[in-house]
Protein backbone atom coordinates (compact mmCIF):
# COMPACT_ATOMS: atom_id res chain seq x y z
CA UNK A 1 0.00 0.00 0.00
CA UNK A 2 0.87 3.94 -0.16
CA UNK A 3 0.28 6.56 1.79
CA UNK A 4 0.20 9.56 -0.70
CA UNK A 5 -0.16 12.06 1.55
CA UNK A 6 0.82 13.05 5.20
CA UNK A 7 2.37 14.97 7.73
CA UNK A 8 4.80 12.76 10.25
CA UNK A 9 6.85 15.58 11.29
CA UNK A 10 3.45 16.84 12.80
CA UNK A 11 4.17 17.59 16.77
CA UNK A 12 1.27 14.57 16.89
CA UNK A 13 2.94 12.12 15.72
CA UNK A 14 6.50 13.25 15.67
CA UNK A 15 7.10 11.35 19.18
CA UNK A 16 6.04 8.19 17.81
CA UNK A 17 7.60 7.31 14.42
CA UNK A 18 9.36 4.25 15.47
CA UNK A 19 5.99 2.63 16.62
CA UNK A 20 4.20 4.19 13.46
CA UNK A 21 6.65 3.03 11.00
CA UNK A 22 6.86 -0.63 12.17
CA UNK A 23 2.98 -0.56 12.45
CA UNK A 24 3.53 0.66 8.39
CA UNK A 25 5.58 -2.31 7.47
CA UNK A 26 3.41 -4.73 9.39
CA UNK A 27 0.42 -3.82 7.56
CA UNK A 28 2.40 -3.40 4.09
CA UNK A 29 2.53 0.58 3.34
CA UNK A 30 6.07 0.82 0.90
CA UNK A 31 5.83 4.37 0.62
CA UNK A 32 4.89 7.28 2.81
CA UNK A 33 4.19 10.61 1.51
CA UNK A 34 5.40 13.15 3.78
CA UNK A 35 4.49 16.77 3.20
CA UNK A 36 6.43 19.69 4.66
CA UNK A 37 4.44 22.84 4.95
CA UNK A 38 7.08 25.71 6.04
CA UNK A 39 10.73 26.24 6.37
CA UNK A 40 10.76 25.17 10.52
CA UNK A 41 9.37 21.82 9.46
CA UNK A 42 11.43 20.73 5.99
CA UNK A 43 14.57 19.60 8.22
CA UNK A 44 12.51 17.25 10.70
CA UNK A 45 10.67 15.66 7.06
CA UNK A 46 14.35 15.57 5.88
CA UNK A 47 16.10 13.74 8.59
CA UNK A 48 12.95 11.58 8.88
CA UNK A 49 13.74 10.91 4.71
CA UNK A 50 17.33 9.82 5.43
CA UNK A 51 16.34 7.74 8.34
CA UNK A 52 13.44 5.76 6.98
CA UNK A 53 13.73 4.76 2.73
CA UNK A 54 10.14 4.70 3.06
CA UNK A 55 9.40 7.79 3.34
CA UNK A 56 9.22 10.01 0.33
CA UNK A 57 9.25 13.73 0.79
CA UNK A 58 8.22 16.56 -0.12
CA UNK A 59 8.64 20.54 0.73
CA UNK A 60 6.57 22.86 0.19
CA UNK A 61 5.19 27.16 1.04
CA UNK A 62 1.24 25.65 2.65
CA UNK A 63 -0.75 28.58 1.70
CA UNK A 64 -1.81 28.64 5.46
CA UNK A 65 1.57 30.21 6.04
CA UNK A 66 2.32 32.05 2.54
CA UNK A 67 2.48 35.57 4.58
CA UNK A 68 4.35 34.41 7.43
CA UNK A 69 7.88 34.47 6.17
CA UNK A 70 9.64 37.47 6.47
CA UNK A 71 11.83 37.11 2.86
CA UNK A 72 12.33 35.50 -0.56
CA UNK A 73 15.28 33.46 1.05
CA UNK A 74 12.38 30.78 1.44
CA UNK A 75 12.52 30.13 -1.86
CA UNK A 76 16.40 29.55 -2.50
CA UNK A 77 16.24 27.47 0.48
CA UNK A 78 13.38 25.61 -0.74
CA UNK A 79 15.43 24.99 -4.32
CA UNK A 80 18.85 23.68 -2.44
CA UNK A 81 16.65 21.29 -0.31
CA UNK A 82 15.14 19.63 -3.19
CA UNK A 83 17.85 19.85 -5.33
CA UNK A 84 20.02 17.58 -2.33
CA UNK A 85 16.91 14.83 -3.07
CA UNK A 86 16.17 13.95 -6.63
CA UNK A 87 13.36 11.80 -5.57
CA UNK A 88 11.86 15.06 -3.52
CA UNK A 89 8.38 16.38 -4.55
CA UNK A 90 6.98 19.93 -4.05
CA UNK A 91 4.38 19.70 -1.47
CA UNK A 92 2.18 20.73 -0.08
CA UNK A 93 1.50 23.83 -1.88
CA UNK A 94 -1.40 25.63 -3.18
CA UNK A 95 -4.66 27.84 -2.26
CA UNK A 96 -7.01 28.57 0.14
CA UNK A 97 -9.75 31.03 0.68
CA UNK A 98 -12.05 28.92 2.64
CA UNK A 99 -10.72 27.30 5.56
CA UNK A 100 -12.20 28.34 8.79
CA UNK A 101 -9.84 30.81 11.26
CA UNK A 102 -7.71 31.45 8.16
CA UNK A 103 -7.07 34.37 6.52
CA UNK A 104 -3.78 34.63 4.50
CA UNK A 105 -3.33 37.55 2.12
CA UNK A 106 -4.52 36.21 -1.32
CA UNK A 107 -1.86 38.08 -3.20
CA UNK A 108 0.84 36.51 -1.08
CA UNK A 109 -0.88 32.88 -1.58
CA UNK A 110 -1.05 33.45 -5.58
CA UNK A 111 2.82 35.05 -5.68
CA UNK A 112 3.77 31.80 -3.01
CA UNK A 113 1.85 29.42 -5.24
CA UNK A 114 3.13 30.56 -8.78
CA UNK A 115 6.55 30.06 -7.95
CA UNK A 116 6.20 26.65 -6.42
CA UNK A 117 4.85 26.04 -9.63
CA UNK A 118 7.83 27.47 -11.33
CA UNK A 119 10.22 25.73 -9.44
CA UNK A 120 8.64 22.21 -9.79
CA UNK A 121 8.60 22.38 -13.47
CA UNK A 122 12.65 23.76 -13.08
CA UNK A 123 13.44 20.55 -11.48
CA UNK A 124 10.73 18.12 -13.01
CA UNK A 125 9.02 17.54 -9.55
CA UNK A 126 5.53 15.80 -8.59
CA UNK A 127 3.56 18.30 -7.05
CA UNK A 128 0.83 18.01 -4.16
CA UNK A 129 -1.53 20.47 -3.97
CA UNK A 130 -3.92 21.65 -1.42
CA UNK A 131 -7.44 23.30 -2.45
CA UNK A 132 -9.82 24.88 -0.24
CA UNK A 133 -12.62 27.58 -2.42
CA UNK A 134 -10.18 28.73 -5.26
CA UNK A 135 -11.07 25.96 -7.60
CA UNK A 136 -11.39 28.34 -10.83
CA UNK A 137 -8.10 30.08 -9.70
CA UNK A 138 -6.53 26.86 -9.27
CA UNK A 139 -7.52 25.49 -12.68
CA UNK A 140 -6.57 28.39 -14.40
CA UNK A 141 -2.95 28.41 -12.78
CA UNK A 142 -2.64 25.34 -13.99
CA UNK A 143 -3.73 25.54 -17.64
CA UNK A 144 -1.38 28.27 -17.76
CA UNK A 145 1.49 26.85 -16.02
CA UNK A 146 1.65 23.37 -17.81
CA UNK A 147 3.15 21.32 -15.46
CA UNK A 148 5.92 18.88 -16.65
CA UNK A 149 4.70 16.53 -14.41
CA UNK A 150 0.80 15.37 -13.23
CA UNK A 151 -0.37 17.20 -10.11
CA UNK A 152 -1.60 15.29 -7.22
CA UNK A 153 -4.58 17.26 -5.61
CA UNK A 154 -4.49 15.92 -2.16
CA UNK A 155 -8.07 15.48 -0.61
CA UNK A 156 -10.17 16.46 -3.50
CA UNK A 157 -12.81 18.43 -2.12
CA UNK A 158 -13.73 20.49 -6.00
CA UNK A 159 -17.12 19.90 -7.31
CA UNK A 160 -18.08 17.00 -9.62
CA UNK A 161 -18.17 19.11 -12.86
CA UNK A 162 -14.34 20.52 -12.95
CA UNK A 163 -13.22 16.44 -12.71
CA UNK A 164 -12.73 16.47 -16.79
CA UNK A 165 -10.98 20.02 -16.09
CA UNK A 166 -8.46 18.84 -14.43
CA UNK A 167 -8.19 14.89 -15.87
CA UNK A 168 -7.39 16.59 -18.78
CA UNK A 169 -4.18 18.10 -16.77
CA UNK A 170 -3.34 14.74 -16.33
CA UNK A 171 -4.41 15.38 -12.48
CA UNK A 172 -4.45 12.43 -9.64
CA UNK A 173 -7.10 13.17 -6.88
CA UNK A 174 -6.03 11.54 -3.50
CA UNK A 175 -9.21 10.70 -1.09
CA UNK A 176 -8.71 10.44 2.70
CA UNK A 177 -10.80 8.29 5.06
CA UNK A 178 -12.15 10.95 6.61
CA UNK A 179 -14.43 11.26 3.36
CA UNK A 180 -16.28 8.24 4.52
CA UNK A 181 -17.64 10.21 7.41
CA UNK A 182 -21.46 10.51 6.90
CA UNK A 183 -21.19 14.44 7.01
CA UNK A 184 -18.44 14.05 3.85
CA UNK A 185 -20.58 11.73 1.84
CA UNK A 186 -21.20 14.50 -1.03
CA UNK A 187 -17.48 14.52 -1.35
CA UNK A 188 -17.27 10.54 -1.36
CA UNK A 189 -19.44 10.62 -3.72
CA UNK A 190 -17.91 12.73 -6.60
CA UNK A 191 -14.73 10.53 -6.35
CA UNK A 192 -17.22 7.54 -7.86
CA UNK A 193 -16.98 9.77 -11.33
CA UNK A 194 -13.01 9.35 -10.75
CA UNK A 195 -11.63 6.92 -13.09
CA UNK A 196 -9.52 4.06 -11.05
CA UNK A 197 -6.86 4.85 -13.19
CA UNK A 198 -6.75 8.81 -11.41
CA UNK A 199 -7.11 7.94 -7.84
CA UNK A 200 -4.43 7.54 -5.09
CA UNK A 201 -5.36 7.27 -1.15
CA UNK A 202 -4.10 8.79 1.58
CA UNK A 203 -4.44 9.56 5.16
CA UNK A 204 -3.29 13.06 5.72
CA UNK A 205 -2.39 11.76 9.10
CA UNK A 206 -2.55 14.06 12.13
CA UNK A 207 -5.78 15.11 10.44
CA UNK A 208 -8.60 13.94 8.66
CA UNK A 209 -10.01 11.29 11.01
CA UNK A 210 -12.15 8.65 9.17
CA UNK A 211 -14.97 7.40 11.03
CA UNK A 212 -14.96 5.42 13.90
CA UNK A 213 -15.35 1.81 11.79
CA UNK A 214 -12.23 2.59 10.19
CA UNK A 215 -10.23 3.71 13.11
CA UNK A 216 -7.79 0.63 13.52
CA UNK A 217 -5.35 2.67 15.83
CA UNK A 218 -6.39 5.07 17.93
CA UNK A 219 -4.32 8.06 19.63
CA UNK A 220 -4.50 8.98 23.33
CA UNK A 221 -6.28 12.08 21.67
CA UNK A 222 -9.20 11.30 20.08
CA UNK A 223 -9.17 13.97 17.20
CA UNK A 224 -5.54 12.03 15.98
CA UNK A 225 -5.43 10.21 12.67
CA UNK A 226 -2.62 7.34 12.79
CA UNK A 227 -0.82 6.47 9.47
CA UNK A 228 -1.83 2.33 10.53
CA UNK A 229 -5.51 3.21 9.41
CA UNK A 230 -4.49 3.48 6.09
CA UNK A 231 -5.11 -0.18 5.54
CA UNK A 232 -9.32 -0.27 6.30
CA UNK A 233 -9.34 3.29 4.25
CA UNK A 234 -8.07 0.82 1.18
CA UNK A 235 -10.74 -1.60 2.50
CA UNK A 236 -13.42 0.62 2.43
CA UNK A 237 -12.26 2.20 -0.98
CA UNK A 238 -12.13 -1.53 -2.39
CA UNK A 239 -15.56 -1.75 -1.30
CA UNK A 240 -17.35 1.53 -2.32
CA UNK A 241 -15.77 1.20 -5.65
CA UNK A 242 -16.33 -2.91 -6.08
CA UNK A 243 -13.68 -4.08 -6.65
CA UNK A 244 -11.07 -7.14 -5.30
CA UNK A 245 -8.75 -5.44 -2.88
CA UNK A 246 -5.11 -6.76 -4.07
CA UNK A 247 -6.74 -5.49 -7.54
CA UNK A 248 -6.70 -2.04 -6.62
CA UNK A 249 -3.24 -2.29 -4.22
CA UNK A 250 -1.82 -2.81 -7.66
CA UNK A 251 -3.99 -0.05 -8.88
CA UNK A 252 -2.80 2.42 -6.63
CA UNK A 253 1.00 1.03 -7.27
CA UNK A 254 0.46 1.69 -10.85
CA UNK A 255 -1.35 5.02 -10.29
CA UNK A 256 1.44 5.96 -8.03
CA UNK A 257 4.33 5.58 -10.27
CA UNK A 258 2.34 7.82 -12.90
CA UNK A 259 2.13 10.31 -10.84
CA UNK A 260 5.64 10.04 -8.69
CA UNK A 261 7.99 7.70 -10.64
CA UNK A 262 6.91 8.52 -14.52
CA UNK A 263 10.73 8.29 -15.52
CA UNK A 264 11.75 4.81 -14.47
């Protein structure tokens, strides 16, 4: 299995890696996604990286904190820490006018965003993006930037009628347990009109905890998402889209190396 998107540097989960990761190669997971969202948390994702060849990562500006760094030298630092990892994404990145208690200049999102953008088609990077209310803006970033490689929008949470928008991007729309929550169930149900041959899944562990049925390991606190219940969120995806699970394990495998590995 893969995990194609989460956050173990996370103060959550940060103390426990050793049990999470053996709990990971108990249940099968061969890659791990993990997402850096500012400049004080790319070194713990990068030391994590060269501890653990499991774990893929990625650094990226999180639009939550595009107006909270004080200079440019973000960037330049952000180029020399990819450029040290060739297998290094650009992640996660992207725009957000919606999320509740946050209110990040939209200028400095756009100017953040564009040249992540930039710099991922620079150094031929995947890309994961977070979306949150800026659907048209995002589309039309990216039918003007023309990524070299396929995006990976993390989470989908766009409406049903901008999926042929973006398939014809060559996008990859990750869904999270937490979709299978019965207040998410609109959102479950636009990823049916994903092809299988577009979807990845994911976890987005700290966050996005899937309901209690598909809670296999549970934190001390409750609201905490553990990477281990990645295995019933394949379940339950194997079952809402009918098929055999070790089918769509070697969906997701093949899916993955689309979006991640195109070269090899």
């Amino acid at each position: 299995m893969i995990d194609a998107h989460l956050h173990l540097q996370d103060p959550r989960l940060r103390s426990r890696i050793p049990e999470i990761l053996g709990i990971s190669r108990q249940i099968g997971v061969q890659y791990l996604v993990v997402n850096g969202t500012r400049p004080e948390d790319w070194i713990v994702v990068e030391n994590l990286a060269q501890q653990y060849p499991e774990i893929i990562p990625c650094y990226g500006l999180h639009p939550w904190w595009a107006d909270s760094v004080p200079d440019e030298s973000w960037l330049s630092d952000l180029a020399r820490l990819l450029g040290s990892n060739p297998r290094a994404g650009v992640g996660e990145i992207g725009l957000d006018r919606g999320s509740r208690g946050r209110r990040v200049d939209w200028g400095k999102q756009r100017t953040v965003f564009s040249a992540q953008l930039d710099l991922a088609n620079q150094l031929d990077r995947p890309v994961s993006i977070h979306c949150v209310a800026a659907w048209g803006t995002l589309l039309e970033f990216l039918q003007t930037v023309r990524l070299v490689r396929r995006p990976l929008l993390h989470s989908y949470s766009g409406p049903a009628e901008m999926i042929d928008d973006f398939l014809r991007l060559g996008a990859f729309f990750s869904l999270s347990g937490a979709f299978f929550r019965p207040e998410k169930c609109e959102r479950l149900a636009v990823f049916d009109q994903i092809p299988d041959s577009r979807i990845l899944i994911e976890t987005d562990a700290p966050d996005m905890l899937p309901p209690s049925e598909l809670i296999r390991f549970q934190s001390e606190a409750t609201s905490v998402n553990l990477p281990g219940n990645l295995e019933t969120i394949y379940e339950a995806v194997s079952q809402r889209r009918e098929c055999d699970l070790e089918a769509l394990k070697a969906q997701i495998r093949d899916n993955f190396a689309r979006w991640y590995f195109p070269n090899r």
